[in-house]
Protein backbone atom coordinates (compact mmCIF):
# COMPACT_ATOMS: atom_id res chain seq x y z
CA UNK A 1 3.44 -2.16 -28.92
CA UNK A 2 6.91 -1.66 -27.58
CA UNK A 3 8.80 -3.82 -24.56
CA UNK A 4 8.20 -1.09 -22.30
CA UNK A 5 4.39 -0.50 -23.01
CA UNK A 6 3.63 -4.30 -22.75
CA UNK A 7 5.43 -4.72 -18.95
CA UNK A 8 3.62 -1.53 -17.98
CA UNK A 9 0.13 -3.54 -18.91
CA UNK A 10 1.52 -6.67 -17.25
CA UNK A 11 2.10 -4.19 -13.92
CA UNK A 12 -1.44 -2.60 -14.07
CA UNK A 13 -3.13 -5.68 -14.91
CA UNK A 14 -1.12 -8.57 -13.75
CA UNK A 15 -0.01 -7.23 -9.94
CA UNK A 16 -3.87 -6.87 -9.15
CA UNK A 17 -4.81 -9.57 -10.16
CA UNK A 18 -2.05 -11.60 -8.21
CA UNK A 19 -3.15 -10.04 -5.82
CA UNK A 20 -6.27 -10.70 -5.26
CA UNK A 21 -6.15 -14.09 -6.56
CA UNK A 22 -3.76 -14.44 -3.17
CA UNK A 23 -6.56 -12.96 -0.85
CA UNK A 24 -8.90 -15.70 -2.46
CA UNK A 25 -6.20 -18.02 -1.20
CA UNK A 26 -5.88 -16.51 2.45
CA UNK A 27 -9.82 -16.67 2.73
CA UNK A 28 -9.88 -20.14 1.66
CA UNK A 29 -6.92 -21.39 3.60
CA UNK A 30 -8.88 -19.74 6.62
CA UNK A 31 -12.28 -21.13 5.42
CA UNK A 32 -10.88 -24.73 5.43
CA UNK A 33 -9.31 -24.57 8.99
CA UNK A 34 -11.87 -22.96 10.27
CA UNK A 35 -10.29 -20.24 11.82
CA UNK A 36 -13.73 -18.47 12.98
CA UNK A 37 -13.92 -14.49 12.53
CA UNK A 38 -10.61 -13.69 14.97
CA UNK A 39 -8.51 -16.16 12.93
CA UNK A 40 -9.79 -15.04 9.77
CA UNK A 41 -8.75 -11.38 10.28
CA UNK A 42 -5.31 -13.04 11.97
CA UNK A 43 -4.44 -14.37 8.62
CA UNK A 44 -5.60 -11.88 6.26
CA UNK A 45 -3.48 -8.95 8.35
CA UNK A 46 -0.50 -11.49 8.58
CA UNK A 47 -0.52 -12.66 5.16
CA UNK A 48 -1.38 -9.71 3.59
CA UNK A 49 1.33 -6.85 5.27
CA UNK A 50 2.95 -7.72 2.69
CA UNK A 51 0.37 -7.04 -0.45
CA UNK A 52 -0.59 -3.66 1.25
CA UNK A 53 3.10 -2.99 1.67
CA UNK A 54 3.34 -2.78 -2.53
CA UNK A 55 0.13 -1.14 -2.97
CA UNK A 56 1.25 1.60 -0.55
CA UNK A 57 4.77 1.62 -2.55
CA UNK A 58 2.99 2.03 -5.79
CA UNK A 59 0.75 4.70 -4.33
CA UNK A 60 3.56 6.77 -3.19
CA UNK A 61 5.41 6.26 -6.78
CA UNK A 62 2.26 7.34 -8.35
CA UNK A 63 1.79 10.57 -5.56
CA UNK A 64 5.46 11.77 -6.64
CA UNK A 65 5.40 11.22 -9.72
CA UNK A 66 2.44 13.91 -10.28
């Protein structure tokens, strides 16, 4: 297994999984204030502009690449 092969894996498994590791930590941040349904949604589009930004990044790599 080369350098290049082993930080490819580390993309396609370890970015996900930061990922969503994060949203489990935006739900429980607004699970422990008690933000209700608005505030939920609040935080999770606030906190996460910035996830969706790389998955739409990676999705357009991946689009002109093929």
């Amino acid at each position: 297994m080369t350098d290049e092969m082993l930080t490819q894996l580390g993309m396609q498994l370890g970015i996900p999984a930061l990922i969503l590791f994060l949203m489990f930590i935006i739900w429980d941040l607004a699970k422990e204030a008690k933000a209700g349904k608005t505030g939920m949604i609040a935080l999770f589009v606030a906190l996460g502009v910035g996830m969706m930004g790389y998955v739409i990044k990676v999705i357009l790599q991946w689009q002109l690449e093929h």
